[in-house]
C-alpha atoms as a PDB file:
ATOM      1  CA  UNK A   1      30.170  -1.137  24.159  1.00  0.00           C
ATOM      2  CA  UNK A   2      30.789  -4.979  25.870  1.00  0.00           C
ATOM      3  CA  UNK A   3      34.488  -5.902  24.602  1.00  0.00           C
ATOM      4  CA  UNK A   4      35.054  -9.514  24.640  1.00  0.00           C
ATOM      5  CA  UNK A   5      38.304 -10.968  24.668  1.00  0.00           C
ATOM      6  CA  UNK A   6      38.831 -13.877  22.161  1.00  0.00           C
ATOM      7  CA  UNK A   7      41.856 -15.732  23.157  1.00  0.00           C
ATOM      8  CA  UNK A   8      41.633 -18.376  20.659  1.00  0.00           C
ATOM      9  CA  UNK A   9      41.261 -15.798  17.484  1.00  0.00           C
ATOM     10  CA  UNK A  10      44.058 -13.243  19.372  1.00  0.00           C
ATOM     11  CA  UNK A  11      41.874 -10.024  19.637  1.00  0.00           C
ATOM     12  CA  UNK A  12      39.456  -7.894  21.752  1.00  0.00           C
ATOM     13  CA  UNK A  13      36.506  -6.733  20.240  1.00  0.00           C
ATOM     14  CA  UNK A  14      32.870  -5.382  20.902  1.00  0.00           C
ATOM     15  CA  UNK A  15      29.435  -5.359  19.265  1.00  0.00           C
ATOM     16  CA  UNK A  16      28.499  -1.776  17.403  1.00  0.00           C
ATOM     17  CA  UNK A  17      25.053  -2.662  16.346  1.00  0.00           C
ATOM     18  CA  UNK A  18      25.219  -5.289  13.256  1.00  0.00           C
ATOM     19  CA  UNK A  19      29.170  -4.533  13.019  1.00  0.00           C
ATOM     20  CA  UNK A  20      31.843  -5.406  14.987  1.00  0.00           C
ATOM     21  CA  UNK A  21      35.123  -2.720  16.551  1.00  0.00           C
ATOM     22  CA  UNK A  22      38.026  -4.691  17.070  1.00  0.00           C
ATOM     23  CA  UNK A  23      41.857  -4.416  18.195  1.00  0.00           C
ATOM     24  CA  UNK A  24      43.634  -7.224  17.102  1.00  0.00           C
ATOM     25  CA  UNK A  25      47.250  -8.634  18.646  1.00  0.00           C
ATOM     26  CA  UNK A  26      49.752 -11.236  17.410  1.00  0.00           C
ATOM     27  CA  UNK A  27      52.615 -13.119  20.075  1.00  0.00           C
ATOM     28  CA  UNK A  28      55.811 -12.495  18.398  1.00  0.00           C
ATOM     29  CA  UNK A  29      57.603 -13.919  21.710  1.00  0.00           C
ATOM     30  CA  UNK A  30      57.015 -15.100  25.303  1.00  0.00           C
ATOM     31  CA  UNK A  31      55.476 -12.724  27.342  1.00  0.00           C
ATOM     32  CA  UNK A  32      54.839 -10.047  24.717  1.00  0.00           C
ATOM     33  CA  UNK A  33      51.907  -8.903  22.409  1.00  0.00           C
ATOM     34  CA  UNK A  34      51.488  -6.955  19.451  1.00  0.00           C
ATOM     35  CA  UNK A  35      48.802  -4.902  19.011  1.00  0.00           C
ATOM     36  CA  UNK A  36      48.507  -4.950  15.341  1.00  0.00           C
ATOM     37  CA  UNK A  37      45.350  -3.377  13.863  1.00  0.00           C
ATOM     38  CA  UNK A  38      42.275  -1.645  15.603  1.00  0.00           C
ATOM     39  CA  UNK A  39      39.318  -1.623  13.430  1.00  0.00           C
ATOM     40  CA  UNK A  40      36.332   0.623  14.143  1.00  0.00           C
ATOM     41  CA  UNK A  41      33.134   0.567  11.468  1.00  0.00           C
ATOM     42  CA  UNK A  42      33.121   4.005   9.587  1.00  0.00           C
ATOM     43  CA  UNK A  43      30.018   5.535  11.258  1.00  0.00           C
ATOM     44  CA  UNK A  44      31.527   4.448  14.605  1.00  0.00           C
ATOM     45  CA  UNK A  45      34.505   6.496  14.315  1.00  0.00           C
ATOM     46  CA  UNK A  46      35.680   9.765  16.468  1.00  0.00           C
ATOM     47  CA  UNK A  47      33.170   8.372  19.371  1.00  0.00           C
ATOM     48  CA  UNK A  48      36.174   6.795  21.313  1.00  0.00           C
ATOM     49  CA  UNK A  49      35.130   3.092  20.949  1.00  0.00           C
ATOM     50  CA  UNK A  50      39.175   2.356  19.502  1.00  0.00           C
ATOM     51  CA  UNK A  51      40.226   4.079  22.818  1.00  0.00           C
ATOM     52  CA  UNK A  52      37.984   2.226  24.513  1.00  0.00           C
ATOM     53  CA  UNK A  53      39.660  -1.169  22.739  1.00  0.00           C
ATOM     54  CA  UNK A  54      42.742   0.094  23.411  1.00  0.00           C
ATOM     55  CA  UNK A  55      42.586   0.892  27.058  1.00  0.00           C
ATOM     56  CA  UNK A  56      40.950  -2.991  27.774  1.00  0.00           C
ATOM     57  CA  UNK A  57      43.992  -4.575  25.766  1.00  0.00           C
ATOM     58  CA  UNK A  58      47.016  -2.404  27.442  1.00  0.00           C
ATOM     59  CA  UNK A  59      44.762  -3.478  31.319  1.00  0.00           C
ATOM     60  CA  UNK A  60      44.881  -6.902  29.815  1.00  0.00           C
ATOM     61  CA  UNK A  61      48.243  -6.798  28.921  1.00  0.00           C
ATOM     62  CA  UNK A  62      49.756  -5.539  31.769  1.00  0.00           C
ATOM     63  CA  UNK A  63      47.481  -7.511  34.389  1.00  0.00           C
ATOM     64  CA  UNK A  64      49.272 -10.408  32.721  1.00  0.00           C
ATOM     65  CA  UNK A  65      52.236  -8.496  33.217  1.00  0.00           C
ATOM     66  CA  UNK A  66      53.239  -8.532  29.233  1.00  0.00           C
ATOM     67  CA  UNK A  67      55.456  -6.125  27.561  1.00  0.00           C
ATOM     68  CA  UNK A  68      53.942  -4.650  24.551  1.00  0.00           C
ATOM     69  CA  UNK A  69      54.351  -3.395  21.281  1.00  0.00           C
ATOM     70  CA  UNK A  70      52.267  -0.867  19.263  1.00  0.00           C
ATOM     71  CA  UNK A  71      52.742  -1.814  15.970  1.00  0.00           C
ATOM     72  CA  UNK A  72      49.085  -0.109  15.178  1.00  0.00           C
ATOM     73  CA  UNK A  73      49.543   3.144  15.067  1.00  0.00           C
ATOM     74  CA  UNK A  74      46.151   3.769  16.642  1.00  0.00           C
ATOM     75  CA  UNK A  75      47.601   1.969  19.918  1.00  0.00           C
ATOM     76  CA  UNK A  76      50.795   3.832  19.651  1.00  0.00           C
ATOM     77  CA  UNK A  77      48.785   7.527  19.455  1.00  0.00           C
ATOM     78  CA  UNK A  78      46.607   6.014  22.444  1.00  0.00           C
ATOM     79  CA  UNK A  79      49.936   5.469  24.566  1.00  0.00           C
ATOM     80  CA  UNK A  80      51.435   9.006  23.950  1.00  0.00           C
ATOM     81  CA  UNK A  81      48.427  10.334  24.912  1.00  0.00           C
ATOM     82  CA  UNK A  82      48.172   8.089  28.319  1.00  0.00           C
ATOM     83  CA  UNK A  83      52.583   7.681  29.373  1.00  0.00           C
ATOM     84  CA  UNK A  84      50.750   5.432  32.175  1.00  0.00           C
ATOM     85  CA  UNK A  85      51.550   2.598  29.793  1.00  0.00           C
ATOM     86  CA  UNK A  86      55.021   3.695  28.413  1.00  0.00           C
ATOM     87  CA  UNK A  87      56.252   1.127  31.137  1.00  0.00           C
ATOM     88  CA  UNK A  88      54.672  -1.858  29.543  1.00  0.00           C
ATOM     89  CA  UNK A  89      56.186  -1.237  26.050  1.00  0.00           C
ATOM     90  CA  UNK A  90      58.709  -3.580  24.995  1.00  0.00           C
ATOM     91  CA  UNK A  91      62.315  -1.216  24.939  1.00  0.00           C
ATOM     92  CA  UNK A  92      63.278  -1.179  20.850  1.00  0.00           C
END
């Protein structure tokens, strides 16, 4: 799958056939994202294409050198499994 990046609509998201797999994000402050909802069609699912989301937004985010915070818990599972990005999570 091709993920895109749509800055102007605030989410990453890639072409499944006719559908569409996306992982959205919000700004709640300066240099920080949300990640707030990953959406992967039903007969997409369990093939890894939300990790694959996932993994392109937390590069993105930390390229930009952003602070993040999981607030899907798809994004929040993704980061226990991979502690590689525990560094870029905003502190509670």
């Amino acid at each position: 799958m091709e993920i895109i990046h749509d800055e102007e609509d605030l989410r990453f998201y890639g072409m499944l056939g006719k559908d569409e797999a996306e992982l959205t994000y919000t700004y709640p402050e300066s240099g920080v994202m949300d990640f707030d909802h990953t959406f992967v069609p039903e007969g997409e699912r369990n093939k890894g294409y939300a990790d694959e989301l996932v993994k392109t937004g937390l590069d993105y985010a930390r390229s930009q050198n952003y602070q993040i915070v999981p607030s899907c818990p798809v994004v929040s599972a993704y980061i226990k499994r991979h502690p590689e990005y525990k560094d870029i999570v905003q502190p509670e």
